[in-house]
PDB file of N, CA and C in Angstrom:
ATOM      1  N   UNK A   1      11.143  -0.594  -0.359  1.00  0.00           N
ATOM      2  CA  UNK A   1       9.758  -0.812   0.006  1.00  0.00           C
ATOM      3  C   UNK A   1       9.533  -0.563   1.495  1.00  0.00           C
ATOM      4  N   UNK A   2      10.900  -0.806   2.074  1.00  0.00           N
ATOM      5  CA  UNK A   2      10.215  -0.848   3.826  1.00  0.00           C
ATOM      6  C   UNK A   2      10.330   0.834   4.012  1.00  0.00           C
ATOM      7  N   UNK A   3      11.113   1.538   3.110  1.00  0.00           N
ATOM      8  CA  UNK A   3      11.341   2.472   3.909  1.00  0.00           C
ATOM      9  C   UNK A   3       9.952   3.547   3.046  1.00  0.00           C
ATOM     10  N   UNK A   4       9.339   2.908   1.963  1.00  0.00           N
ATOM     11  CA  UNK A   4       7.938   3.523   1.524  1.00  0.00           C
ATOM     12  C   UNK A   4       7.218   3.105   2.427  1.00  0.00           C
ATOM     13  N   UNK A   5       6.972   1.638   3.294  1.00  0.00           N
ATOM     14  CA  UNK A   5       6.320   1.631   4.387  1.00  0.00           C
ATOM     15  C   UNK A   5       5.614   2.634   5.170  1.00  0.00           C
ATOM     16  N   UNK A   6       7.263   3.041   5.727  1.00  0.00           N
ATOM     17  CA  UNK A   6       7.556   3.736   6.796  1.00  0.00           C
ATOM     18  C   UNK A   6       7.249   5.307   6.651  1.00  0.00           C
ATOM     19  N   UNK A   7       7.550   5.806   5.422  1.00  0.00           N
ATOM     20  CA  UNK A   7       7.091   6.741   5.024  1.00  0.00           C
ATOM     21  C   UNK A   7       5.268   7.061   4.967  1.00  0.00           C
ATOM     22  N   UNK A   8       4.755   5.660   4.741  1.00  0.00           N
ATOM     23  CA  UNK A   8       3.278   6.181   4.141  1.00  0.00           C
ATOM     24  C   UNK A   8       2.638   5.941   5.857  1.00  0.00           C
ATOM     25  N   UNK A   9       3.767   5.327   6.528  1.00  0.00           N
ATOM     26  CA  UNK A   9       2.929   5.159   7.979  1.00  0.00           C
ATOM     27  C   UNK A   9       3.139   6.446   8.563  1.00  0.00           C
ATOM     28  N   UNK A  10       4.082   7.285   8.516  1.00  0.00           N
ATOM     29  CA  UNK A  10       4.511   8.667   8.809  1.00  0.00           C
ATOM     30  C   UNK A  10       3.606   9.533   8.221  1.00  0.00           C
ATOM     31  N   UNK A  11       3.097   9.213   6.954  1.00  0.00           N
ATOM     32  CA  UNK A  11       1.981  10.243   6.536  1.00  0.00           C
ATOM     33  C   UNK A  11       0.672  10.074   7.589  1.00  0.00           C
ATOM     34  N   UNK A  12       0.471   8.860   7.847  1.00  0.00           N
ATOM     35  CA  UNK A  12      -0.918   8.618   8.248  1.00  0.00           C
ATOM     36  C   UNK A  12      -0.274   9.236   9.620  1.00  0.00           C
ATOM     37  N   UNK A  13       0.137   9.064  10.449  1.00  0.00           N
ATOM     38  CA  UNK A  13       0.421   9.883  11.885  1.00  0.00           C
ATOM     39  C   UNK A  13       0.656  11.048  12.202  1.00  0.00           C
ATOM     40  N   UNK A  14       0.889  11.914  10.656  1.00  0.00           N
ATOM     41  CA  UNK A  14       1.073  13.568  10.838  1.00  0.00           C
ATOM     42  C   UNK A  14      -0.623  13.861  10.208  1.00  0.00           C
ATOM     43  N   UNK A  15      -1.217  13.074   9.413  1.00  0.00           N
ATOM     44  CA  UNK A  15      -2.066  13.611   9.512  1.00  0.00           C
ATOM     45  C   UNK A  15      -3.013  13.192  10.630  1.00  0.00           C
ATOM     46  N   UNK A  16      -2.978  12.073  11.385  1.00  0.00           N
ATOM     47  CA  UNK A  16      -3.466  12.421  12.683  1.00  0.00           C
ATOM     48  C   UNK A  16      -3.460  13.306  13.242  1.00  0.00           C
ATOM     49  N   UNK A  17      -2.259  13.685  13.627  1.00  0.00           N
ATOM     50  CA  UNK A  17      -1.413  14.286  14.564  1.00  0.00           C
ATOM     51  C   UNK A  17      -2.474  16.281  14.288  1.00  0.00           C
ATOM     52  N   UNK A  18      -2.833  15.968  12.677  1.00  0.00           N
ATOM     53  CA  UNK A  18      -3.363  17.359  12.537  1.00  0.00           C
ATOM     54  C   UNK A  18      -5.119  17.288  12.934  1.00  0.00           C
ATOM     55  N   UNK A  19      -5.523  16.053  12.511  1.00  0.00           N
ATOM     56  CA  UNK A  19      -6.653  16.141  13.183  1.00  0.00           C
ATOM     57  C   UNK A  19      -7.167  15.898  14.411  1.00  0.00           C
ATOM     58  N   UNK A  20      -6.323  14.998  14.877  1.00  0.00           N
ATOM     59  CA  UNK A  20      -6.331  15.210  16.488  1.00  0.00           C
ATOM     60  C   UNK A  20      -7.370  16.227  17.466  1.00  0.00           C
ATOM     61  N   UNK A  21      -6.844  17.487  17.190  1.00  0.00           N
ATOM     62  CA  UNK A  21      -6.830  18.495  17.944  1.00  0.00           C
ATOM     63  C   UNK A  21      -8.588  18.628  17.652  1.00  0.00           C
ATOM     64  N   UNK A  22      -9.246  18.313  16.622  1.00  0.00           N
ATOM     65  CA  UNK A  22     -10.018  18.095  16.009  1.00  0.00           C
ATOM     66  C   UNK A  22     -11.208  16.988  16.360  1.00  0.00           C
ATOM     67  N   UNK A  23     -10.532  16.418  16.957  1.00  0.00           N
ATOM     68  CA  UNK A  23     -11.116  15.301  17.758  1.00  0.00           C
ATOM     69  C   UNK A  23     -11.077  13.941  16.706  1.00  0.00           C
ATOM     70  N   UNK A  24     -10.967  13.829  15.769  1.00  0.00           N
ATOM     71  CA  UNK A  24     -10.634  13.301  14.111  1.00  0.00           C
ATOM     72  C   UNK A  24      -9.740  11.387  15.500  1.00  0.00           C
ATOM     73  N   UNK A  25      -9.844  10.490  15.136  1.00  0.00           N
ATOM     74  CA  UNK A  25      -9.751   9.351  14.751  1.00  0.00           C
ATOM     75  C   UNK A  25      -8.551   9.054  14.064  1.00  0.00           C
ATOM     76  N   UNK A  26      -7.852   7.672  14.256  1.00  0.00           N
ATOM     77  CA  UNK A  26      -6.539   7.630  13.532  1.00  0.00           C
ATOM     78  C   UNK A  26      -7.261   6.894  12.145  1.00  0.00           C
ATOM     79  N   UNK A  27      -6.563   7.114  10.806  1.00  0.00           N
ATOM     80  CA  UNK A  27      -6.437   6.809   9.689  1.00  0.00           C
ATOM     81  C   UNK A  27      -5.875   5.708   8.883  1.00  0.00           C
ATOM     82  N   UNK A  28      -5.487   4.980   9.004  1.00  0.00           N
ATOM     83  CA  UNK A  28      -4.604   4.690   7.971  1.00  0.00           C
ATOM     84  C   UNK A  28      -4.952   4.004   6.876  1.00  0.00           C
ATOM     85  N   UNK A  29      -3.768   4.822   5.978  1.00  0.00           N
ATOM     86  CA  UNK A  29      -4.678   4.819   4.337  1.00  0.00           C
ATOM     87  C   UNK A  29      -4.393   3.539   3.464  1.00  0.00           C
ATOM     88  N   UNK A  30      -5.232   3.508   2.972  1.00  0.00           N
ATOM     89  CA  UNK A  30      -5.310   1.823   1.867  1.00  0.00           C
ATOM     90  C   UNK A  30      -4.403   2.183   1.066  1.00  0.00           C
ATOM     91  N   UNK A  31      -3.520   1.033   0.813  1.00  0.00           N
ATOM     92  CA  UNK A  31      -2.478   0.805  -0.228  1.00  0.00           C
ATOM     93  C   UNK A  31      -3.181   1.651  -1.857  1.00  0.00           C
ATOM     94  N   UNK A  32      -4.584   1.307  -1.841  1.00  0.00           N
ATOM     95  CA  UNK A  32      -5.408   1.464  -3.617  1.00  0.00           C
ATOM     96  C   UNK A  32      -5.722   3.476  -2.845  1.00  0.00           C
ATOM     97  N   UNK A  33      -6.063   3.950  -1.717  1.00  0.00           N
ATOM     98  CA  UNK A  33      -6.168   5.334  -1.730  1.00  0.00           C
ATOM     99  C   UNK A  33      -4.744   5.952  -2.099  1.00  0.00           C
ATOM    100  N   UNK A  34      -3.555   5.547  -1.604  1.00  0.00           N
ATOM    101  CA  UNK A  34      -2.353   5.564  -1.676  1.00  0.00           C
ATOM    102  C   UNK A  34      -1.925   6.108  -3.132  1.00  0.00           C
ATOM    103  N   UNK A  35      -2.272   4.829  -4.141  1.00  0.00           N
ATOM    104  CA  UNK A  35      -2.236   4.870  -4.847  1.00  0.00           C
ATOM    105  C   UNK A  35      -2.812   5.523  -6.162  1.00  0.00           C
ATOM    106  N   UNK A  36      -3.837   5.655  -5.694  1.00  0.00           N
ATOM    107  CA  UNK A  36      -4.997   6.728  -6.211  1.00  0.00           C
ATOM    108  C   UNK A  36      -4.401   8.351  -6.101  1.00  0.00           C
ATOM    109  N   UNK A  37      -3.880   8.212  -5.277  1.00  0.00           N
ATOM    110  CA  UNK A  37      -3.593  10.073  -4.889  1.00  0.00           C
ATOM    111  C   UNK A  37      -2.222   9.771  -5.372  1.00  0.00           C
ATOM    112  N   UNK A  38      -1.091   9.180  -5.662  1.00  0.00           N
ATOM    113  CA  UNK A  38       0.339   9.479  -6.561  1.00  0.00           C
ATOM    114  C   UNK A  38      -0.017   9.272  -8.031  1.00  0.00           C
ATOM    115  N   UNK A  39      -0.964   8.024  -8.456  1.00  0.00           N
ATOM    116  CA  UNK A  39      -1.182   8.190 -10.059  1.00  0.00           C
ATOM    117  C   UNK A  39      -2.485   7.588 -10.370  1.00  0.00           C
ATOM    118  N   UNK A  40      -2.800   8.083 -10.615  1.00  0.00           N
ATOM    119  CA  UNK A  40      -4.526   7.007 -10.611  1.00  0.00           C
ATOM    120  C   UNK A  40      -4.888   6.810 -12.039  1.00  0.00           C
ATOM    121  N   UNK A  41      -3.605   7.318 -12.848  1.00  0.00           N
ATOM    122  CA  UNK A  41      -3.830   6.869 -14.062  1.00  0.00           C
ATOM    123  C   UNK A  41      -3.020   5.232 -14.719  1.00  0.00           C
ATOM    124  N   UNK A  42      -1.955   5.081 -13.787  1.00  0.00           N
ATOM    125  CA  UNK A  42      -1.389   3.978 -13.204  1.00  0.00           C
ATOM    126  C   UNK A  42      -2.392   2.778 -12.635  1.00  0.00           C
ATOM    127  N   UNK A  43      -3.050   3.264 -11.810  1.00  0.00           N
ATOM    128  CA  UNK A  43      -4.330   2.129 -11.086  1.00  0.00           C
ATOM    129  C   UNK A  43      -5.438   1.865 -12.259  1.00  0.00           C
ATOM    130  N   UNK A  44      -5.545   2.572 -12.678  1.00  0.00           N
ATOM    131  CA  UNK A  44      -6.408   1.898 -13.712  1.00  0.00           C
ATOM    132  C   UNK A  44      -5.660   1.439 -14.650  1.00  0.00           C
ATOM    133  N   UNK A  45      -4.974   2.189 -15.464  1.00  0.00           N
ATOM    134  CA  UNK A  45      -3.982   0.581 -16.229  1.00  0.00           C
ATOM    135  C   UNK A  45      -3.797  -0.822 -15.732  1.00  0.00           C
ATOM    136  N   UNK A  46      -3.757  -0.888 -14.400  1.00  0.00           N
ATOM    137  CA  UNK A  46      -3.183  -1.716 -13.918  1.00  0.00           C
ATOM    138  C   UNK A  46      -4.405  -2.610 -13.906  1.00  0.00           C
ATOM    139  N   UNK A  47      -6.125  -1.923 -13.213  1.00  0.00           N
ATOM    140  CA  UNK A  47      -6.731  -2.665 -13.546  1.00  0.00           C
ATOM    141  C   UNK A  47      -6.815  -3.381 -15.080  1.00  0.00           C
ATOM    142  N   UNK A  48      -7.135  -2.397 -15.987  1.00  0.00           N
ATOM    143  CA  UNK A  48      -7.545  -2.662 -17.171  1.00  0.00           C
ATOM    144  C   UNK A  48      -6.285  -3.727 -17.695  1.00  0.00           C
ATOM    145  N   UNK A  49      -5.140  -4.066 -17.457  1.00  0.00           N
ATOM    146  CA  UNK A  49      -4.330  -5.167 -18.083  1.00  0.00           C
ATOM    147  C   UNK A  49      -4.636  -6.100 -17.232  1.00  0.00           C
ATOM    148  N   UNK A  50      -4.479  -6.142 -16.093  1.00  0.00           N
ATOM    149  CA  UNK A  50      -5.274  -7.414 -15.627  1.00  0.00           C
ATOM    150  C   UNK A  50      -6.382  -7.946 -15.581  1.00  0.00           C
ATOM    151  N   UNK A  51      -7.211  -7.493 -15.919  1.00  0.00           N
ATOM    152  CA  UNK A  51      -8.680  -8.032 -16.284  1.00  0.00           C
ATOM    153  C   UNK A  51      -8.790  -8.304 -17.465  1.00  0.00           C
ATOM    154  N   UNK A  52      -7.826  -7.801 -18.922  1.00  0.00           N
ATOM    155  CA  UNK A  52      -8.154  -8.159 -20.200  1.00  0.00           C
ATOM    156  C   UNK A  52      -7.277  -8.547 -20.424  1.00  0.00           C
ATOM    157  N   UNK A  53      -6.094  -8.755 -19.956  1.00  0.00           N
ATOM    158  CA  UNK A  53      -4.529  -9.532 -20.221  1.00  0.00           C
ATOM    159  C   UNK A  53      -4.642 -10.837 -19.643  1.00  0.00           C
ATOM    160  N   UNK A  54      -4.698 -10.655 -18.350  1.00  0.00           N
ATOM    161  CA  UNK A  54      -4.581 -11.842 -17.307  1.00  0.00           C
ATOM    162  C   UNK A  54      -5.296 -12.385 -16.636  1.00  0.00           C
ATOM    163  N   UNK A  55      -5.814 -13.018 -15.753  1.00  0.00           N
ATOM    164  CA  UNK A  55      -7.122 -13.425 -15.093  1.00  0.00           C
ATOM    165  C   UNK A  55      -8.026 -12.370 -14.883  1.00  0.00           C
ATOM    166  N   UNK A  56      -9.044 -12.460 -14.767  1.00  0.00           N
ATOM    167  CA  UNK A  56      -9.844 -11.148 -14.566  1.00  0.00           C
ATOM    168  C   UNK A  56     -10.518 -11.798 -12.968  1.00  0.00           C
ATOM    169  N   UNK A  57     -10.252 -13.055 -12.639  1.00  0.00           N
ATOM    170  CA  UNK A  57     -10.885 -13.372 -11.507  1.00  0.00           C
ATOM    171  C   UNK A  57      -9.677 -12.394 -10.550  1.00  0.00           C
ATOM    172  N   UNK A  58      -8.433 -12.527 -11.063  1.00  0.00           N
ATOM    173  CA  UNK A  58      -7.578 -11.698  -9.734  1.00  0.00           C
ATOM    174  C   UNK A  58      -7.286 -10.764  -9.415  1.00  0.00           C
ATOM    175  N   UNK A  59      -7.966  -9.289 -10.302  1.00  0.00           N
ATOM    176  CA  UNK A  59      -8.117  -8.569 -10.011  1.00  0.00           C
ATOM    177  C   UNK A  59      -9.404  -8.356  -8.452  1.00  0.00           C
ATOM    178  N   UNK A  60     -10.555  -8.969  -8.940  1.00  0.00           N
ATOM    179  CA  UNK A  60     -11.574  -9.065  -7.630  1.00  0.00           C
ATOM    180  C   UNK A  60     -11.788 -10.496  -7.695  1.00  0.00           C
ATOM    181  N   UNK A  61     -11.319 -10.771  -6.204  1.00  0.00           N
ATOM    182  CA  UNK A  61     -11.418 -10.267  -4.930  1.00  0.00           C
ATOM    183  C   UNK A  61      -9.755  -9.994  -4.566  1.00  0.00           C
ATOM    184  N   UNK A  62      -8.886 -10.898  -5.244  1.00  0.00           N
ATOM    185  CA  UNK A  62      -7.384 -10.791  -5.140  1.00  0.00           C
ATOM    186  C   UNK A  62      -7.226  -9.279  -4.906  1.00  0.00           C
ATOM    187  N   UNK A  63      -6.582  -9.126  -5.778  1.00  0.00           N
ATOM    188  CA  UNK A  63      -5.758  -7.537  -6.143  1.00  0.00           C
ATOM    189  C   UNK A  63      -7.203  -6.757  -5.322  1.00  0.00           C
ATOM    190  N   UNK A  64      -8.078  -6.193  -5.277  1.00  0.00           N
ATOM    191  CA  UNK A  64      -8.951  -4.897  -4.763  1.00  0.00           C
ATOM    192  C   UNK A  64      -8.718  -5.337  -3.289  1.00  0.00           C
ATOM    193  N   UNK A  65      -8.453  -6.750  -2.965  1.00  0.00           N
ATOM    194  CA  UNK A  65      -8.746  -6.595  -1.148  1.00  0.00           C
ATOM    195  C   UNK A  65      -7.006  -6.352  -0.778  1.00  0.00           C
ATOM    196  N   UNK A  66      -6.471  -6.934  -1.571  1.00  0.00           N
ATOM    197  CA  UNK A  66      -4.670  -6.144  -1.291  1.00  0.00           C
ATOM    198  C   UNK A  66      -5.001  -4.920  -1.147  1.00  0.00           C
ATOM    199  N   UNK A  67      -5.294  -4.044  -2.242  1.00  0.00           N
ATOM    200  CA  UNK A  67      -5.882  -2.483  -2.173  1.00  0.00           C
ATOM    201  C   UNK A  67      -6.391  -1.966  -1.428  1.00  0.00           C
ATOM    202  N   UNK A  68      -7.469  -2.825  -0.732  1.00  0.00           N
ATOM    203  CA  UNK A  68      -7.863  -2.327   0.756  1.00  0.00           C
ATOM    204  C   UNK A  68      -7.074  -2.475   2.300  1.00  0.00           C
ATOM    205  N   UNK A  69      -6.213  -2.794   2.028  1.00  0.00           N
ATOM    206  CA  UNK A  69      -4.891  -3.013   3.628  1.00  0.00           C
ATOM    207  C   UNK A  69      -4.558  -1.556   3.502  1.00  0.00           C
ATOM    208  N   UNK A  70      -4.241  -1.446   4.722  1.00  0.00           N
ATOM    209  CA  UNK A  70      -3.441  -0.690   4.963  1.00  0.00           C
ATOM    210  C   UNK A  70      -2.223  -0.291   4.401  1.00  0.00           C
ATOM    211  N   UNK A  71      -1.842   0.816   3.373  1.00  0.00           N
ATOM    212  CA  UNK A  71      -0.362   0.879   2.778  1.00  0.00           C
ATOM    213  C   UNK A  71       0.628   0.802   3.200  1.00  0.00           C
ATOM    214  N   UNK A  72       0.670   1.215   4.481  1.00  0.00           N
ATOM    215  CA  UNK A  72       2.402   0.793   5.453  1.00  0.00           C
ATOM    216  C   UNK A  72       2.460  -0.805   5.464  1.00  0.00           C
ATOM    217  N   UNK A  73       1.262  -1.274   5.558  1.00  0.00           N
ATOM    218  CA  UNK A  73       1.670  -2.960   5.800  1.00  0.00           C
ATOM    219  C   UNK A  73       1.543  -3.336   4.586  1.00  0.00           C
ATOM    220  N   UNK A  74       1.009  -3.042   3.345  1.00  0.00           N
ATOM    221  CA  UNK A  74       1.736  -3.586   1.887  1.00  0.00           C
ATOM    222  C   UNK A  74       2.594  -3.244   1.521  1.00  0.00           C
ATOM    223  N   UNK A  75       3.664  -2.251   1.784  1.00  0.00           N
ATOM    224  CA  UNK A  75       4.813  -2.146   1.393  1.00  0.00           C
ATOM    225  C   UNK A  75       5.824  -2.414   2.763  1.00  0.00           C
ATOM    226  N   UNK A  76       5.707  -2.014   3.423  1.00  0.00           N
ATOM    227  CA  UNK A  76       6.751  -2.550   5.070  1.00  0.00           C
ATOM    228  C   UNK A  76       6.976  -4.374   4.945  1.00  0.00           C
ATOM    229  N   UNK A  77       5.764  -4.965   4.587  1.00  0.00           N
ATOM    230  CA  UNK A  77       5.768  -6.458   5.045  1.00  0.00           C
ATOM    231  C   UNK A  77       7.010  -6.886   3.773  1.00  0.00           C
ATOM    232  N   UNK A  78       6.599  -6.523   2.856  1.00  0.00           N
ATOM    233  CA  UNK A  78       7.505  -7.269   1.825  1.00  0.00           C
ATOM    234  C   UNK A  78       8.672  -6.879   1.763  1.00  0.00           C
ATOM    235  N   UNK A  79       8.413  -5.594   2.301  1.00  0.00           N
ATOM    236  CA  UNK A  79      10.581  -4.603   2.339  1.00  0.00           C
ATOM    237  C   UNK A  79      10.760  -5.889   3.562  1.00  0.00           C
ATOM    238  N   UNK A  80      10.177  -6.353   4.623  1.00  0.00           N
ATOM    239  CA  UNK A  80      10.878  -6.692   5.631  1.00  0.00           C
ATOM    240  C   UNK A  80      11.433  -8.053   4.998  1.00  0.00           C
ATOM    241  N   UNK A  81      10.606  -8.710   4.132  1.00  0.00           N
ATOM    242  CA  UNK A  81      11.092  -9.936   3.507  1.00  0.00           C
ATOM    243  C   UNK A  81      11.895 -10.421   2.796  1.00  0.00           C
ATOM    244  N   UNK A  82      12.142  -8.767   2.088  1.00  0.00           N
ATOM    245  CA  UNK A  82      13.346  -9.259   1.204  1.00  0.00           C
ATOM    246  C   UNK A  82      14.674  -8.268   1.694  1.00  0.00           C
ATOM    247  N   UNK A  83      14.060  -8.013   2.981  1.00  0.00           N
ATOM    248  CA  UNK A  83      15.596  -7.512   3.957  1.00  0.00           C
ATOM    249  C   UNK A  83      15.888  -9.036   4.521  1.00  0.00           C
ATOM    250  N   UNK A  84      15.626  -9.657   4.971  1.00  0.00           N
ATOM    251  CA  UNK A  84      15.461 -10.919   5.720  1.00  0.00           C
ATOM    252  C   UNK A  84      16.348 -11.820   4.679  1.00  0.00           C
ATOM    253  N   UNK A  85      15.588 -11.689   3.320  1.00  0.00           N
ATOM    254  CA  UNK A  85      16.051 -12.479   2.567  1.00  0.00           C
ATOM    255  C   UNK A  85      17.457 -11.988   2.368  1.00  0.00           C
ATOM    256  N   UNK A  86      17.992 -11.070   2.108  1.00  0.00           N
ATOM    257  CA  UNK A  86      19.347 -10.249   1.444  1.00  0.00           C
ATOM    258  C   UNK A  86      20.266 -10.708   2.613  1.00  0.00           C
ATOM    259  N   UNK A  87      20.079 -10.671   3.623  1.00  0.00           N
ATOM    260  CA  UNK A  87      20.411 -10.853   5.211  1.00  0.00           C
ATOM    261  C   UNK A  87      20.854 -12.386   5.067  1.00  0.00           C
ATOM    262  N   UNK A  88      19.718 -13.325   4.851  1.00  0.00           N
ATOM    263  CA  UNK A  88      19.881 -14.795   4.583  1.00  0.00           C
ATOM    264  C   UNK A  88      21.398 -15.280   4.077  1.00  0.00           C
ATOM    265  N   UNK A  89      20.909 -14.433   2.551  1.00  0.00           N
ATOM    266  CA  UNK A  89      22.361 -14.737   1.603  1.00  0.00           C
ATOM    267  C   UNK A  89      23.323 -14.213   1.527  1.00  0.00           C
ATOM    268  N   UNK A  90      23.698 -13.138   2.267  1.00  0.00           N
ATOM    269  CA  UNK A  90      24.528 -13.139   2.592  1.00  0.00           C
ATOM    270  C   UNK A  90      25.687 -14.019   3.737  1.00  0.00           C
ATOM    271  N   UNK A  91      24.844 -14.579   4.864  1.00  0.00           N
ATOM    272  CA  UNK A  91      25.574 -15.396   5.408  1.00  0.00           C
ATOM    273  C   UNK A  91      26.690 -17.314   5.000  1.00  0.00           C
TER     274      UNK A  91
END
């Protein structure tokens, strides 16, 4: 996960890096755009079982405002946690 982080934070800085020149603003993309552009047939499953499987309150506001962070910090934060953690138990 940290190193999908790191990766989706690397996307957002090359495509700066291209609009830049452009005069273009830094980016960085929502975990749910993220996700939308690798399977978006995935994101909607995902809605549709949680709203008719499981709470439908946690899809909104829960789950859609996760979707709206930033994707390097929904996947970086939790790689860092369960590096931390692996780190822990091992000692």
């Amino acid at each position: 996960m940290l190193l999908a982080g790191l990766a989706a934070l690397g996307w957002d800085l090359w495509q700066w890096s291209q609009m830049a020149a452009a005069g273009g603003g830094l980016h960085l993309s929502a975990a749910g755009e993220l996700w939308y552009r690798l399977n978006p047939g995935s994101l909607n499953l995902m809605q549709a079982v949680v709203q008719r499987y499981l709470v439908p309150e946690l899809w909104d506001p829960v789950l859609l405002t996760v979707l709206l962070w930033p994707a390097a910090l929904v996947l970086a934060v939790p790689g860092l946690a369960l590096l931390a953690l692996g780190s822990i138990r091992r000692s």
